[in-house]
PDB file of N, CA and C in Angstrom:
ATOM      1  N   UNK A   1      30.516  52.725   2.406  1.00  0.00           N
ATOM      2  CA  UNK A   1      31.722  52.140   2.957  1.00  0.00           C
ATOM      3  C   UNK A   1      31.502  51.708   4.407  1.00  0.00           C
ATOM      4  N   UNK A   2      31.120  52.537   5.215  1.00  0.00           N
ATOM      5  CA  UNK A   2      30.294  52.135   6.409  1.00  0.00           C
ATOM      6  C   UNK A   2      29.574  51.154   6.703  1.00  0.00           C
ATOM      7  N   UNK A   3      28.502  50.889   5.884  1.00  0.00           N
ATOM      8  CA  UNK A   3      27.863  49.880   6.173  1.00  0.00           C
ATOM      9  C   UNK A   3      28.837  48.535   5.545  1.00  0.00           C
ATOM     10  N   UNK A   4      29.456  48.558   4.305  1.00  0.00           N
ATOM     11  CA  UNK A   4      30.725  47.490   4.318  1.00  0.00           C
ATOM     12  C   UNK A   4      31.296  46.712   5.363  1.00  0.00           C
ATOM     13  N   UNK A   5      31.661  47.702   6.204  1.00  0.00           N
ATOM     14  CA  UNK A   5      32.630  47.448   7.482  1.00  0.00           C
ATOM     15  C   UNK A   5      31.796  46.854   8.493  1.00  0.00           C
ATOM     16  N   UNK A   6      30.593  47.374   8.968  1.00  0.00           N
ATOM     17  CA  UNK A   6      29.694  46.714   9.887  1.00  0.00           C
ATOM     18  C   UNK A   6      29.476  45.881   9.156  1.00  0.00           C
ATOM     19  N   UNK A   7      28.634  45.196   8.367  1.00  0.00           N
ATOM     20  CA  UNK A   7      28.660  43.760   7.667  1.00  0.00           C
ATOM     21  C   UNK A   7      29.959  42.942   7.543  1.00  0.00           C
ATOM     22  N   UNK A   8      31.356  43.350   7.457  1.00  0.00           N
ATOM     23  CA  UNK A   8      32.311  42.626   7.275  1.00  0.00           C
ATOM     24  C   UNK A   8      32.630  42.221   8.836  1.00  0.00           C
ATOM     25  N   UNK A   9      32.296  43.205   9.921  1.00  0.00           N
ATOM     26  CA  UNK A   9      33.114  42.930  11.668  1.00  0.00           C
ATOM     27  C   UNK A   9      31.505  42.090  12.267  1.00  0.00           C
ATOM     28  N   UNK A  10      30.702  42.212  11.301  1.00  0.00           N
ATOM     29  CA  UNK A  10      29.171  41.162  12.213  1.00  0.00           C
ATOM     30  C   UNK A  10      29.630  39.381  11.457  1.00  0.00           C
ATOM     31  N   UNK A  11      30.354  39.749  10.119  1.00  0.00           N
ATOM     32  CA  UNK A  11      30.512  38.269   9.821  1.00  0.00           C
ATOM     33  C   UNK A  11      31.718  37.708  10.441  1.00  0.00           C
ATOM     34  N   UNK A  12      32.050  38.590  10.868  1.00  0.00           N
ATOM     35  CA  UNK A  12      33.683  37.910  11.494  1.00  0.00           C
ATOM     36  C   UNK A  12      32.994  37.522  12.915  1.00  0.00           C
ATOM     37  N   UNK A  13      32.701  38.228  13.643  1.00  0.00           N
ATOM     38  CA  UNK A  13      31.623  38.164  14.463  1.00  0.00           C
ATOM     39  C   UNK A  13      30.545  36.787  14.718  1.00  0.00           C
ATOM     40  N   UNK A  14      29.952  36.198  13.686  1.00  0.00           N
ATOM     41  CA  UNK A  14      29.266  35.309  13.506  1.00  0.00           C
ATOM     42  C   UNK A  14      29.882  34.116  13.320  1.00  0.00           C
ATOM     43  N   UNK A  15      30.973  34.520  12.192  1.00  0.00           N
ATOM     44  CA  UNK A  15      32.022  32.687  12.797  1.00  0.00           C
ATOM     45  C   UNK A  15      32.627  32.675  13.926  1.00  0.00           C
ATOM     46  N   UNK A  16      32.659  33.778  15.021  1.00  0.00           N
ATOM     47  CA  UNK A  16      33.269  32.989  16.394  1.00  0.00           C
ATOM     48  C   UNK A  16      32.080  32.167  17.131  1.00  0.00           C
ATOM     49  N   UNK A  17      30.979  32.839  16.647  1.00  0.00           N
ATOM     50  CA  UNK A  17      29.576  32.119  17.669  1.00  0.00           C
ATOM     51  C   UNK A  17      29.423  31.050  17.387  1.00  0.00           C
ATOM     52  N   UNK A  18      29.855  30.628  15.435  1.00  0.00           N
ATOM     53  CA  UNK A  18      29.549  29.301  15.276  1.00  0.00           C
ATOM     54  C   UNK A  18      30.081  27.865  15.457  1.00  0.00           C
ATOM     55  N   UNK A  19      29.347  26.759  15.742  1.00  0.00           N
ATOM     56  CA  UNK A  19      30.139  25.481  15.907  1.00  0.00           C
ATOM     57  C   UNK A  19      30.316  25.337  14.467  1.00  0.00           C
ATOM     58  N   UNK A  20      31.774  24.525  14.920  1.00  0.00           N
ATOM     59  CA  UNK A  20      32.278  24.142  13.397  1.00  0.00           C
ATOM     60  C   UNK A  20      32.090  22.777  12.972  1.00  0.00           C
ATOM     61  N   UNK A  21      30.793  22.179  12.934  1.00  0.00           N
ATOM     62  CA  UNK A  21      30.502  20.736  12.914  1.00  0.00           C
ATOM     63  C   UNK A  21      29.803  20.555  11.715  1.00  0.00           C
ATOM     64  N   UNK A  22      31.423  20.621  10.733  1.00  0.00           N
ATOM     65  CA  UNK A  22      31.450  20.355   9.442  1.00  0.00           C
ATOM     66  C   UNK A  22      30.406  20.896   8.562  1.00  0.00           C
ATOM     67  N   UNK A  23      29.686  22.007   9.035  1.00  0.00           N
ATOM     68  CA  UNK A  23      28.213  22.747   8.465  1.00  0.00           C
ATOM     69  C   UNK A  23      29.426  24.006   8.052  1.00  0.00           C
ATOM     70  N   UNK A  24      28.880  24.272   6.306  1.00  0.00           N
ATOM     71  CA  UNK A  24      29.212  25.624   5.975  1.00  0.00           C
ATOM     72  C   UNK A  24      28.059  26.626   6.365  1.00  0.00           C
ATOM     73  N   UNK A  25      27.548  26.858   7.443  1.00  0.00           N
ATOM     74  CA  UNK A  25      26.507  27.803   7.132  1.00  0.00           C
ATOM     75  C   UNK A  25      27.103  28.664   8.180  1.00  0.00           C
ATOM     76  N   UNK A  26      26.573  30.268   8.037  1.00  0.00           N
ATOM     77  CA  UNK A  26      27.015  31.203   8.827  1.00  0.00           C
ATOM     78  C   UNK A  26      25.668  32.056   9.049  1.00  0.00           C
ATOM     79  N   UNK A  27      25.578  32.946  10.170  1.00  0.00           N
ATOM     80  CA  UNK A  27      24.132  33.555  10.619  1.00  0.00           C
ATOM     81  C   UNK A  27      25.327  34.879  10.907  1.00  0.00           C
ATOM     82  N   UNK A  28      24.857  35.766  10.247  1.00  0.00           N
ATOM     83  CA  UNK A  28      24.902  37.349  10.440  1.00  0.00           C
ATOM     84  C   UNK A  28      23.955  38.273  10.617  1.00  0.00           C
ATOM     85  N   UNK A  29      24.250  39.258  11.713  1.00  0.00           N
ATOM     86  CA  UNK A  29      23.440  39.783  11.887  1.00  0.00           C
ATOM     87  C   UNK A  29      23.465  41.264  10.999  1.00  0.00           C
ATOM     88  N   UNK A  30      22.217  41.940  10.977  1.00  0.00           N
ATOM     89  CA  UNK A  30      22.051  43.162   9.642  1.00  0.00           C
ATOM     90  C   UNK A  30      21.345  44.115  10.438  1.00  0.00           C
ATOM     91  N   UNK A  31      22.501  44.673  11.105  1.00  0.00           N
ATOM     92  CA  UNK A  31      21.707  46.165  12.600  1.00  0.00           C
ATOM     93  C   UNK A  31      21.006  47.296  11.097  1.00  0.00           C
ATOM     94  N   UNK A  32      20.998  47.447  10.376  1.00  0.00           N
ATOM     95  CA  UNK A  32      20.598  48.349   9.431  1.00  0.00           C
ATOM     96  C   UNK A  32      19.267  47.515   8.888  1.00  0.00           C
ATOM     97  N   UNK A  33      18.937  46.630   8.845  1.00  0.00           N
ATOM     98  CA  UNK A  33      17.519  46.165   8.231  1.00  0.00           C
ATOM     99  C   UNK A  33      16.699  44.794   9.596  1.00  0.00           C
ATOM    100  N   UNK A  34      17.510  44.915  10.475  1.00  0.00           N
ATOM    101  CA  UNK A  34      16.618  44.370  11.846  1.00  0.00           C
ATOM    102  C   UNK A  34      16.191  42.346  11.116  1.00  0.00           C
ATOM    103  N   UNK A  35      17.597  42.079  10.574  1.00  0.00           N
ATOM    104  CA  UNK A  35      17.643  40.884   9.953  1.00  0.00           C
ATOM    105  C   UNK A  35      18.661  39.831  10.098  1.00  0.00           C
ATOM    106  N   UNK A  36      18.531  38.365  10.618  1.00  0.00           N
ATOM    107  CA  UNK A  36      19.796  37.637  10.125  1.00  0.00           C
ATOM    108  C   UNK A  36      19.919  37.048   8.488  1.00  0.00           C
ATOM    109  N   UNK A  37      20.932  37.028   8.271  1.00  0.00           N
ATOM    110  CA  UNK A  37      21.240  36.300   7.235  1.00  0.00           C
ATOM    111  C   UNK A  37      21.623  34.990   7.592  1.00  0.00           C
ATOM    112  N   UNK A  38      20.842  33.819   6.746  1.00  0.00           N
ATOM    113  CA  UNK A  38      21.537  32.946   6.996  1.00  0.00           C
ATOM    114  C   UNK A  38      22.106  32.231   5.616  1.00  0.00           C
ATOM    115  N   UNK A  39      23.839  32.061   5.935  1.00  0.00           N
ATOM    116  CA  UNK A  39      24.372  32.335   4.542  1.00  0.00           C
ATOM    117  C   UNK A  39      25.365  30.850   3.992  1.00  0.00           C
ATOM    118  N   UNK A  40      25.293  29.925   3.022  1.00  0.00           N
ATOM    119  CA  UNK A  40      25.751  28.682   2.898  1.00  0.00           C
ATOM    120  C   UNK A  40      27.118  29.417   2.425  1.00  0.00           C
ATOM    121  N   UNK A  41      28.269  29.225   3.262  1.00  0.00           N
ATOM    122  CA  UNK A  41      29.742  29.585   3.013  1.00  0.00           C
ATOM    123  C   UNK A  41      30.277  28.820   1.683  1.00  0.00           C
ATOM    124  N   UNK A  42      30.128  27.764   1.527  1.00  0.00           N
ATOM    125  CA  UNK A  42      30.672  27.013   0.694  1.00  0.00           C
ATOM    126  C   UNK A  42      29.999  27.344  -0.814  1.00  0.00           C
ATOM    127  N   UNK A  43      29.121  28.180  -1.023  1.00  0.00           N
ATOM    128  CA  UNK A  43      28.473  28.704  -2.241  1.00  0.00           C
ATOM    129  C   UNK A  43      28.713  30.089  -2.344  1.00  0.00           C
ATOM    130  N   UNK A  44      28.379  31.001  -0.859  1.00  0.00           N
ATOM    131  CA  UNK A  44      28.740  32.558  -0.462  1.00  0.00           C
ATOM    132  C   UNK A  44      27.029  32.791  -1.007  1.00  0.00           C
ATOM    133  N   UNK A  45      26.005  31.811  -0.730  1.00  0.00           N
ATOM    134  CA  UNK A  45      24.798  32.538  -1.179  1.00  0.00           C
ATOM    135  C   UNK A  45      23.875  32.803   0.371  1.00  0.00           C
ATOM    136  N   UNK A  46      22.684  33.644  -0.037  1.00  0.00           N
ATOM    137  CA  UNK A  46      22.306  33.827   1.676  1.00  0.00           C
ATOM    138  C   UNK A  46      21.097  32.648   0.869  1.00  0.00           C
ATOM    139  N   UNK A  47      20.821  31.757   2.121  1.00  0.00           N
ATOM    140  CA  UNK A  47      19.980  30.795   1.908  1.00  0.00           C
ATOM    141  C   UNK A  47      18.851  30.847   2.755  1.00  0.00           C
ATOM    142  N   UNK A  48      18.569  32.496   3.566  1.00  0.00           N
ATOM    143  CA  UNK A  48      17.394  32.315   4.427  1.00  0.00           C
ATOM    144  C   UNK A  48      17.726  33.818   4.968  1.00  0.00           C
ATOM    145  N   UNK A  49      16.663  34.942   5.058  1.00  0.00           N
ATOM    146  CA  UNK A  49      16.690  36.144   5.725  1.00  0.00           C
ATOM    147  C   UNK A  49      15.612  36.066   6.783  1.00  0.00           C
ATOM    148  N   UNK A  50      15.831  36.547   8.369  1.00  0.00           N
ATOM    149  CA  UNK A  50      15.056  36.002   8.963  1.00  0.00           C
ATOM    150  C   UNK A  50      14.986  37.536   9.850  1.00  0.00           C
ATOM    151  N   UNK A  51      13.901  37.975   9.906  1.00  0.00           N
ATOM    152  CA  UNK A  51      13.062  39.311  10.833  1.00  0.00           C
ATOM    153  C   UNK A  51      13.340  38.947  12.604  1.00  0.00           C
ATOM    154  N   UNK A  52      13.887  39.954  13.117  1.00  0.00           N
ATOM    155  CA  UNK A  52      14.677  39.465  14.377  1.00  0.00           C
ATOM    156  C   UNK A  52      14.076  40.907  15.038  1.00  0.00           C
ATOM    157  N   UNK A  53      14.583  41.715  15.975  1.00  0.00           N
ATOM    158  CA  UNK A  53      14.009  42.938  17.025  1.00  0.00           C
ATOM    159  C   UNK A  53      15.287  43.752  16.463  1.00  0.00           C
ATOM    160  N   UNK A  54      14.916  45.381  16.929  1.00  0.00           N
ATOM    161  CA  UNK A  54      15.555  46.235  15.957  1.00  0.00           C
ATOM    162  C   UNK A  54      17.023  45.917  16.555  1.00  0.00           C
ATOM    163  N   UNK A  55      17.938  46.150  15.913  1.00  0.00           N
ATOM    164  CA  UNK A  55      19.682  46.733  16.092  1.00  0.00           C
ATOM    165  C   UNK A  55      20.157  45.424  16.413  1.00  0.00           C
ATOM    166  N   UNK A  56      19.993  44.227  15.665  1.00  0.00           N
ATOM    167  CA  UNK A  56      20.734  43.047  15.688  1.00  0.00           C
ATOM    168  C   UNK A  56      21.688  43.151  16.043  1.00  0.00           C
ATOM    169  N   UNK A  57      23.005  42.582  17.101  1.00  0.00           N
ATOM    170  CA  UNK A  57      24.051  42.877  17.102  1.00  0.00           C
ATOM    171  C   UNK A  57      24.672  41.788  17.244  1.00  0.00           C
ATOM    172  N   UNK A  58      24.450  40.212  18.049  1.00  0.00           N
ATOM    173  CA  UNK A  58      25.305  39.435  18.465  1.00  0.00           C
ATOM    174  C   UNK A  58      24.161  37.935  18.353  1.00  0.00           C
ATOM    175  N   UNK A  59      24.565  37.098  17.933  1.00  0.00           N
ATOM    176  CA  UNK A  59      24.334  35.772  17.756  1.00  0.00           C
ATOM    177  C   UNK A  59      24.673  34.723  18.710  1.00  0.00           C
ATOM    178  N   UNK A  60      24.374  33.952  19.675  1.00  0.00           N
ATOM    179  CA  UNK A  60      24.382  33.035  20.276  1.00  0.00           C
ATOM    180  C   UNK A  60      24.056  31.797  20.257  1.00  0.00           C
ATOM    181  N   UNK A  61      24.414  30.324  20.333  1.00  0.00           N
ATOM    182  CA  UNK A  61      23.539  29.017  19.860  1.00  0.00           C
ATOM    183  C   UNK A  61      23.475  28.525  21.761  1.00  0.00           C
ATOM    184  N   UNK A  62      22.774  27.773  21.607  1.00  0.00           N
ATOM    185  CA  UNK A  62      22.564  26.827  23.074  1.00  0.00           C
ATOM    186  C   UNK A  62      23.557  25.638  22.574  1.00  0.00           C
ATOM    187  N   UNK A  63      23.676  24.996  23.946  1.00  0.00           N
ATOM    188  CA  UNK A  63      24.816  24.030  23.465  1.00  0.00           C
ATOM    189  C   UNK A  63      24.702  22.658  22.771  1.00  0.00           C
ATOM    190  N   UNK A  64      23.397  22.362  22.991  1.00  0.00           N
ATOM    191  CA  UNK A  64      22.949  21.715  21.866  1.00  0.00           C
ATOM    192  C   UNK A  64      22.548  21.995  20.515  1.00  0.00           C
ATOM    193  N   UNK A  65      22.648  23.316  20.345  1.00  0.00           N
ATOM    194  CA  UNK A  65      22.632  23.966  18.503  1.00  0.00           C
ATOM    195  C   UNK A  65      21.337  24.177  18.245  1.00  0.00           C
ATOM    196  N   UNK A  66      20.396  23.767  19.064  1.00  0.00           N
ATOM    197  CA  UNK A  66      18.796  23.903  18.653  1.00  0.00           C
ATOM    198  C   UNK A  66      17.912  25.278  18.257  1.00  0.00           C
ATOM    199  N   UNK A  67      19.122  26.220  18.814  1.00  0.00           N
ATOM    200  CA  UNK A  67      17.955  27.639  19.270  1.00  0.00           C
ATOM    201  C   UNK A  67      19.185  28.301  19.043  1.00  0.00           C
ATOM    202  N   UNK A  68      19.153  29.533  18.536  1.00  0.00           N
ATOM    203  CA  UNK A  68      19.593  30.911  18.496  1.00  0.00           C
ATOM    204  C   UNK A  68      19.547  31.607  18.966  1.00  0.00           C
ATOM    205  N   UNK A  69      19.908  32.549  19.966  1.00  0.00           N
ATOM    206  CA  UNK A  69      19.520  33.670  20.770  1.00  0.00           C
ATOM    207  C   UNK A  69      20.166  34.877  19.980  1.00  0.00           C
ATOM    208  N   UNK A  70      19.465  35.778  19.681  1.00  0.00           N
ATOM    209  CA  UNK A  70      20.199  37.322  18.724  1.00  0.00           C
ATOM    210  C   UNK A  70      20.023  38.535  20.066  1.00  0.00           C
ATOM    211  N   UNK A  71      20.829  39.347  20.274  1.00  0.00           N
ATOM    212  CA  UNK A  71      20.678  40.461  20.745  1.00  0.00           C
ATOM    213  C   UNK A  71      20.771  41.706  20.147  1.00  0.00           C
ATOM    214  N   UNK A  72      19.814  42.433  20.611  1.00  0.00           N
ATOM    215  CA  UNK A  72      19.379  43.565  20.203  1.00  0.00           C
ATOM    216  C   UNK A  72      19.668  44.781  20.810  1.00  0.00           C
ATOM    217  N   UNK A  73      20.300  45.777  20.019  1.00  0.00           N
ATOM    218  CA  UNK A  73      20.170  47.300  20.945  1.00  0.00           C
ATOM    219  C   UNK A  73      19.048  48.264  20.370  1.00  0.00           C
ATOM    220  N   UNK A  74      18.314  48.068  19.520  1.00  0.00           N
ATOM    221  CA  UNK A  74      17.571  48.785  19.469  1.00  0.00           C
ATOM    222  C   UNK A  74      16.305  48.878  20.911  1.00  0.00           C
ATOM    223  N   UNK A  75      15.113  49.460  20.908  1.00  0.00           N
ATOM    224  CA  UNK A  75      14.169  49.391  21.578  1.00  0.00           C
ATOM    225  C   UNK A  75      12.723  48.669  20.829  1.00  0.00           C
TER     226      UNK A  75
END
């Protein structure tokens, strides 16, 4: 149930970071497996798991959309 809830408050989480320029895709972060998801909304499938530094917590884009920045609390 726990881990439910952290996956449900990182995806809520991940659509405020994202631009909404008509792209269904969403990037969540997975503090329990040190992973983003990257997930096509308009299907609900993950279309890409990507190895990031331990305790994923927060998602960032540059303002041109090119680059991702993830932060980490692990060490």
């Amino acid at each position: 149930m726990f881990k439910k809830l952290i996956v449900l408050s990182l995806l809520l989480m991940a659509f405020g970071c994202i631009s909404l320029n008509a792209q269904n895709i969403a990037y969540v972060t997975n503090i329990l497996d040190n992973t983003v998801s990257v997930i096509d909304t308009s299907t609900n499938t993950v279309t890409a798991t990507i190895a990031v530094g331990n305790q994923p917590n927060g998602i960032v884009f540059s303002p041109d959309h090119t680059r991702a920045y993830v932060t980490n609390r692990g060490f």
